[in-house]
N, C-alpha and C. Protein backbone atom coordinates (compact mmCIF):
# COMPACT_ATOMS: atom_id res chain seq x y z
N UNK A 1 -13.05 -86.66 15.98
CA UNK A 1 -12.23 -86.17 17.07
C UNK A 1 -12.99 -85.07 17.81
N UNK A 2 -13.20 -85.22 19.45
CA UNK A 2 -13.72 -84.32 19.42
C UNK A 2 -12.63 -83.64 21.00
N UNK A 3 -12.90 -82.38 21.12
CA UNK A 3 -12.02 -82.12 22.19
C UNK A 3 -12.60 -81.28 23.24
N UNK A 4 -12.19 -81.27 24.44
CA UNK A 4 -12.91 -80.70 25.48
C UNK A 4 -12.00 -80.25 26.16
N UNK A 5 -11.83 -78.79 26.60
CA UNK A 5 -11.19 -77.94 27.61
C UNK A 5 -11.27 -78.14 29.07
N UNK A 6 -10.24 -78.17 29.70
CA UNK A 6 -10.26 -78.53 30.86
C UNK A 6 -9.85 -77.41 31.70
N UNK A 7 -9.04 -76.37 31.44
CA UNK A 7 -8.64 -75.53 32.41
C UNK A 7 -7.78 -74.32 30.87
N UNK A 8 -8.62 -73.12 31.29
CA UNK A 8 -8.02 -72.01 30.60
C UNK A 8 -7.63 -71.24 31.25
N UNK A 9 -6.22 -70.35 31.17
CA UNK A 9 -5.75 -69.88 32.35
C UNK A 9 -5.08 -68.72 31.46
N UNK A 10 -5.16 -66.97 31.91
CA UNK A 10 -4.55 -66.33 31.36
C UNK A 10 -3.44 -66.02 31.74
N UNK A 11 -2.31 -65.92 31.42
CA UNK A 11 -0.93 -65.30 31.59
C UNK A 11 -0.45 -64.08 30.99
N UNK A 12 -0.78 -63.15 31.72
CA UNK A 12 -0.70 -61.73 31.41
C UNK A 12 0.78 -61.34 31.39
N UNK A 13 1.77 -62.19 32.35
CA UNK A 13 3.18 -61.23 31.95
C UNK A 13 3.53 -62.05 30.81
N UNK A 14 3.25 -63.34 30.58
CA UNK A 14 3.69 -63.70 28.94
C UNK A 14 3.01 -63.45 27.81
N UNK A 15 2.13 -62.60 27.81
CA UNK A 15 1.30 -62.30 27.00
C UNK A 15 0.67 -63.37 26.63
N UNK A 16 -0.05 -64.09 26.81
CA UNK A 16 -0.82 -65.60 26.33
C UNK A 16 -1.84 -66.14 27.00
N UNK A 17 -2.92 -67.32 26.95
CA UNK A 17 -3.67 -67.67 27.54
C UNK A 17 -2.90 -69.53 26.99
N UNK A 18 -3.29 -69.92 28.20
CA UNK A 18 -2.59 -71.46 28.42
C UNK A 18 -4.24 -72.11 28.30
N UNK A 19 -4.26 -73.33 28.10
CA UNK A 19 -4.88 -74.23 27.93
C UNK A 19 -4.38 -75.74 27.08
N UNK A 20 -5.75 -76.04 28.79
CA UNK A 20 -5.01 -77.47 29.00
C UNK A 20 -6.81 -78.61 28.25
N UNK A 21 -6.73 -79.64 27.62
CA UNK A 21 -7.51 -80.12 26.92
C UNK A 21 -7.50 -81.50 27.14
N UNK A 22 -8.51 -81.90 26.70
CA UNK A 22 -8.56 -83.57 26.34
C UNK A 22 -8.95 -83.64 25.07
N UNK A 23 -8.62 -84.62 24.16
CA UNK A 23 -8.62 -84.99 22.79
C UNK A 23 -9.53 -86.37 22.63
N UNK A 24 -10.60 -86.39 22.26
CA UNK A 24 -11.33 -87.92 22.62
C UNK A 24 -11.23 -88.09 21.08
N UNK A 25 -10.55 -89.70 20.65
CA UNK A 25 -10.25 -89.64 19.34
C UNK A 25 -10.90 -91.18 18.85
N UNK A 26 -12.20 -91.56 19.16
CA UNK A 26 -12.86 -92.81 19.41
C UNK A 26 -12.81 -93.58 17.56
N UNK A 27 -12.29 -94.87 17.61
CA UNK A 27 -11.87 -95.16 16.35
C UNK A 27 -11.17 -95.05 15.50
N UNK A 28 -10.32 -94.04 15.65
CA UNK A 28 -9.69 -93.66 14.51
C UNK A 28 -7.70 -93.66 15.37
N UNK A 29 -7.11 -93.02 14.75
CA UNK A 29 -5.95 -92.90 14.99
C UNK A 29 -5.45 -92.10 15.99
N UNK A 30 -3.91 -91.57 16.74
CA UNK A 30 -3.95 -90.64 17.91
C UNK A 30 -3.70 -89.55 16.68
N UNK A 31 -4.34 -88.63 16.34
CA UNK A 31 -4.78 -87.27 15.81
C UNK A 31 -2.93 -86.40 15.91
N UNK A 32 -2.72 -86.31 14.49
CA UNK A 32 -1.65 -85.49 14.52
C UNK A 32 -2.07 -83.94 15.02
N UNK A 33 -0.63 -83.38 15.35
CA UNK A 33 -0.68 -82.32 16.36
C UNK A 33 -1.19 -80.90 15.75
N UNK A 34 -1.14 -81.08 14.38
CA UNK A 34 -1.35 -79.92 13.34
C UNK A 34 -3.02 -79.90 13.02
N UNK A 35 -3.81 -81.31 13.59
CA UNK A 35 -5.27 -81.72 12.63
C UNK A 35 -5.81 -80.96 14.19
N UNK A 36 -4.89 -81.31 15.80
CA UNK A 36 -5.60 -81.17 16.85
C UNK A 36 -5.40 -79.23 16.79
N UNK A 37 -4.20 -78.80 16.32
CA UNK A 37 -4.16 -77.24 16.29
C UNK A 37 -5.67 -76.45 15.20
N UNK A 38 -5.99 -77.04 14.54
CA UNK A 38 -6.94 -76.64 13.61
C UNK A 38 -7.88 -76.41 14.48
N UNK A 39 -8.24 -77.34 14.84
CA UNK A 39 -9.77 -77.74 15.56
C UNK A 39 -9.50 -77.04 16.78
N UNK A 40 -8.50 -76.36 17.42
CA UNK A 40 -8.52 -75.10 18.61
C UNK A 40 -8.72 -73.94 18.10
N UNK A 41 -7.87 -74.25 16.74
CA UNK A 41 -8.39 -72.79 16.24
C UNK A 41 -9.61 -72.24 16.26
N UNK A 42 -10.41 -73.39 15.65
CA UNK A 42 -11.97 -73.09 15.20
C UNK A 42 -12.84 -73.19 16.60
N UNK A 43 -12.47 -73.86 17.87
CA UNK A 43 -13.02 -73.70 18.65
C UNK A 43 -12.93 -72.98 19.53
N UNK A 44 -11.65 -72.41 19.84
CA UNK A 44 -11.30 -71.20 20.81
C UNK A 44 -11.61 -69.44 20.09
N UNK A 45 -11.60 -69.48 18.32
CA UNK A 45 -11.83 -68.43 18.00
C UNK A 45 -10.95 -67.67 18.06
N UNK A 46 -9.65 -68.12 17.39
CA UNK A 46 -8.09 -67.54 17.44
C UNK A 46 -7.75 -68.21 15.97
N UNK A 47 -6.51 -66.95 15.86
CA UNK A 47 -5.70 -67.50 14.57
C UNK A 47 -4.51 -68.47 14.54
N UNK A 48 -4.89 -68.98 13.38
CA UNK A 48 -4.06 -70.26 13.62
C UNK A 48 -2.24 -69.70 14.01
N UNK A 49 -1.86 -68.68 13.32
CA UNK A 49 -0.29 -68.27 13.41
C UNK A 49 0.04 -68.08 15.13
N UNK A 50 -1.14 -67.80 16.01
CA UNK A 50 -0.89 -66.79 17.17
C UNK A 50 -1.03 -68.62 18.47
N UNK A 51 -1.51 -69.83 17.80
CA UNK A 51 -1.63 -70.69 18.58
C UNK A 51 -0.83 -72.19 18.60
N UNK A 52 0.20 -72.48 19.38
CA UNK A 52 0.79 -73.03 19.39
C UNK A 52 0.72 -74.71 20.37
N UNK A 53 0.66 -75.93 19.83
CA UNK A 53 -0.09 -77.40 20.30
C UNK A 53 1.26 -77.32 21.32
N UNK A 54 1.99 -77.64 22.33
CA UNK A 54 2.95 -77.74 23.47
C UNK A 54 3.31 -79.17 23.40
N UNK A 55 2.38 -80.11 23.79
CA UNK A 55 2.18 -81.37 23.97
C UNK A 55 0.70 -82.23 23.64
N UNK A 56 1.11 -83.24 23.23
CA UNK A 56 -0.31 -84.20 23.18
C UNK A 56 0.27 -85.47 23.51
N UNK A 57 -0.51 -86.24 24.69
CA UNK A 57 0.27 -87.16 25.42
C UNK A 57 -1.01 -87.85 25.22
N UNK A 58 -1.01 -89.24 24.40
CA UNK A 58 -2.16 -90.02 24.36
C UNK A 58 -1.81 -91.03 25.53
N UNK A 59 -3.16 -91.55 26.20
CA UNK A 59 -3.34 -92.42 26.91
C UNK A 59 -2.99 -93.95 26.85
N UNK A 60 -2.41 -94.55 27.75
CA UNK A 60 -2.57 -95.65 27.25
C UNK A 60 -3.52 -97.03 27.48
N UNK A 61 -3.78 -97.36 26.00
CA UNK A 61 -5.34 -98.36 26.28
C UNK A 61 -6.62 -97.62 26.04
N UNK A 62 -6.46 -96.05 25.72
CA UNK A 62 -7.76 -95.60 25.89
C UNK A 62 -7.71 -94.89 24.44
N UNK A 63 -8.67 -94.03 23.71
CA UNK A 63 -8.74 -93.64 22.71
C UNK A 63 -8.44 -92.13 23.67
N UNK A 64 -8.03 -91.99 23.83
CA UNK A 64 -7.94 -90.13 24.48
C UNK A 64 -6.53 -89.63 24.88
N UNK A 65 -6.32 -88.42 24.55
CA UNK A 65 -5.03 -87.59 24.70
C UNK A 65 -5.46 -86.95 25.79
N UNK A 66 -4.56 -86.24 26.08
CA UNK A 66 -4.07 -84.84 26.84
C UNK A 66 -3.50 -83.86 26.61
N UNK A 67 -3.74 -82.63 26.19
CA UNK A 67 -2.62 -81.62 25.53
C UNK A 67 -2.97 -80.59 26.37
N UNK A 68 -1.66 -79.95 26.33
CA UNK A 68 -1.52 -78.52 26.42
C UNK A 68 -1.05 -77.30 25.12
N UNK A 69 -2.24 -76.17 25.35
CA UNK A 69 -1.61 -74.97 24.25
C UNK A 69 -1.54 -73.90 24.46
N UNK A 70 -1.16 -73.04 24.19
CA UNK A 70 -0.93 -71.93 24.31
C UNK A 70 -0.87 -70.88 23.30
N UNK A 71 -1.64 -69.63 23.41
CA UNK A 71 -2.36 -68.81 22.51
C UNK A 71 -1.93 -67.54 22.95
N UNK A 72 -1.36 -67.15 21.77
CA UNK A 72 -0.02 -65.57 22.21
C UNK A 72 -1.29 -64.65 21.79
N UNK A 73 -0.75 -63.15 22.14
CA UNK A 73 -1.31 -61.84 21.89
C UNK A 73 -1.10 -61.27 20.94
N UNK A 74 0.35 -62.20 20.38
CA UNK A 74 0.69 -61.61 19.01
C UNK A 74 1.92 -61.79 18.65
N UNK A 75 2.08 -61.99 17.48
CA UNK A 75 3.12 -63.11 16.74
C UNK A 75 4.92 -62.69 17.52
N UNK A 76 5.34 -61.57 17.90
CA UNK A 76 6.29 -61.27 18.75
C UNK A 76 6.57 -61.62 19.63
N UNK A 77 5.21 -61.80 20.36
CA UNK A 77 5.27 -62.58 21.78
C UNK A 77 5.77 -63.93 21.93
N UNK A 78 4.98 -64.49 20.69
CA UNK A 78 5.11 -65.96 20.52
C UNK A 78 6.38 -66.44 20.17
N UNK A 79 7.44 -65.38 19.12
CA UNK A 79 8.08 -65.60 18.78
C UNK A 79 9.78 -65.48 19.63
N UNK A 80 9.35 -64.30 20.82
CA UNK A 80 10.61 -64.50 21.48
C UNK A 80 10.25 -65.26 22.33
N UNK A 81 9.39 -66.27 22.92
CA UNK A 81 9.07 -66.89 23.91
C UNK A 81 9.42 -68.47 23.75
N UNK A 82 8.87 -68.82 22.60
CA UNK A 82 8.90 -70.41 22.35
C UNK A 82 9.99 -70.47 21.84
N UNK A 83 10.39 -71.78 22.25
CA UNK A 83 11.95 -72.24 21.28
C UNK A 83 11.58 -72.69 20.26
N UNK A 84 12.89 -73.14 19.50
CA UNK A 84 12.60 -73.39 18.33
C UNK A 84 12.11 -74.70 17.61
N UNK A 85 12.31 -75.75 18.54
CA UNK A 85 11.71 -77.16 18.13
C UNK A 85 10.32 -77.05 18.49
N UNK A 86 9.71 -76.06 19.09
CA UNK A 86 8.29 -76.07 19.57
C UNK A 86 7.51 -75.66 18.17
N UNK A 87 8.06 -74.08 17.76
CA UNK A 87 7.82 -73.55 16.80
C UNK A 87 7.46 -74.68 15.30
N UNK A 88 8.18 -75.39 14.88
CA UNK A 88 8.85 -76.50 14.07
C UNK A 88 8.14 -77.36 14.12
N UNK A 89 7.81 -78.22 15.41
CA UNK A 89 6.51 -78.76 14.85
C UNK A 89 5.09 -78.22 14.84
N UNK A 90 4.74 -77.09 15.35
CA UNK A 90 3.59 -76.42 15.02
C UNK A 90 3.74 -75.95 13.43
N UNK A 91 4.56 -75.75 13.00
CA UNK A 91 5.02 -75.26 11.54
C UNK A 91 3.82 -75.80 10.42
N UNK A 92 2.98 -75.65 9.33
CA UNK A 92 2.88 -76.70 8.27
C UNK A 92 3.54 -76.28 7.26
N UNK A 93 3.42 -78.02 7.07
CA UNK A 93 4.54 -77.83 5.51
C UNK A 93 3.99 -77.31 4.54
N UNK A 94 4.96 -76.67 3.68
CA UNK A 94 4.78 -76.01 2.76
C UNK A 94 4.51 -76.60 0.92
N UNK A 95 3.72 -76.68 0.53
CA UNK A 95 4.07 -77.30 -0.64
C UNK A 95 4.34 -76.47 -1.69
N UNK A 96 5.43 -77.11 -2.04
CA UNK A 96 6.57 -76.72 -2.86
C UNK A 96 6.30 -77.48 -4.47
N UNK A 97 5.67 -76.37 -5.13
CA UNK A 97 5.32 -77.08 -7.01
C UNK A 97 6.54 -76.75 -7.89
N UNK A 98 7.38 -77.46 -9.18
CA UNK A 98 7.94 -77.38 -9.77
C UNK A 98 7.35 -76.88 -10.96
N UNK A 99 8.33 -76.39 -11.33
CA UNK A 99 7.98 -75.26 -12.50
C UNK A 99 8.68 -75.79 -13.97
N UNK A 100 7.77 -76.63 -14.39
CA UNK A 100 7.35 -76.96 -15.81
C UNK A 100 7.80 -77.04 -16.82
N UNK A 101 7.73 -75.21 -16.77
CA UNK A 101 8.31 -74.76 -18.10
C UNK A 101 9.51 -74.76 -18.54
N UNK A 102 10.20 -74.60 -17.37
CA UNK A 102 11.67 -74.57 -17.79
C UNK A 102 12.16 -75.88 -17.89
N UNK A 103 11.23 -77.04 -17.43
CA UNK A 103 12.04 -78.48 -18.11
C UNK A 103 12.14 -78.52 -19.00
N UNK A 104 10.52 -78.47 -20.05
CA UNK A 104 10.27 -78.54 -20.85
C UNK A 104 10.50 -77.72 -22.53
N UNK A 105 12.21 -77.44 -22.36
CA UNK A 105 12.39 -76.18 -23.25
C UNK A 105 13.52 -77.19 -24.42
């Protein structure tokens, strides 16, 4: 998967920088929204908590998306700004281990 920026744009009264991307995903599957948030992380040089995937709109017939994201100043910002189904799927799941010992008594 590889991805390429198309337009970065800062938004100073929302505290954030917007960016808009292409997702080239040649062979393989359309790239869940959490594998494409990683790979902004590591390429924009931001933390993963402060950057949020908006949309990824794959093409049709072609191996390539379109997304938009958006990258807060800081977790407050992000948090009174985005709703809550946005939040939710940027979310990862949590894994949840059972505890053993107490079956086993």
């Amino acid at each position: 998967m590889e991805i390429d920026i198309l337009n970065k744009k800062e938004n100073k009264v929302l505290d954030r920088t917007e960016v808009k991307f292409d997702c080239i995903y040649s062979g393989e599957a359309t790239p869940k929204l959490l594998d494409v948030k990683s790979k902004l992380v590591a390429l924009l040089d931001s933390k993963k908590d402060l950057i949020v995937v908006d949309s990824l709109q794959p093409h049709y017939g072609q191996t390539k998306a379109s997304g938009y994201a958006k990258i807060y100043g800081s977790i407050e910002s992000l948090e009174n700004i985005e709703t809550e189904h946005v939040l939710a799927k940027n979310k990862e799941v949590e894994v949840v281990e059972d505890d053993e010992s107490e079956e086993s008594e």
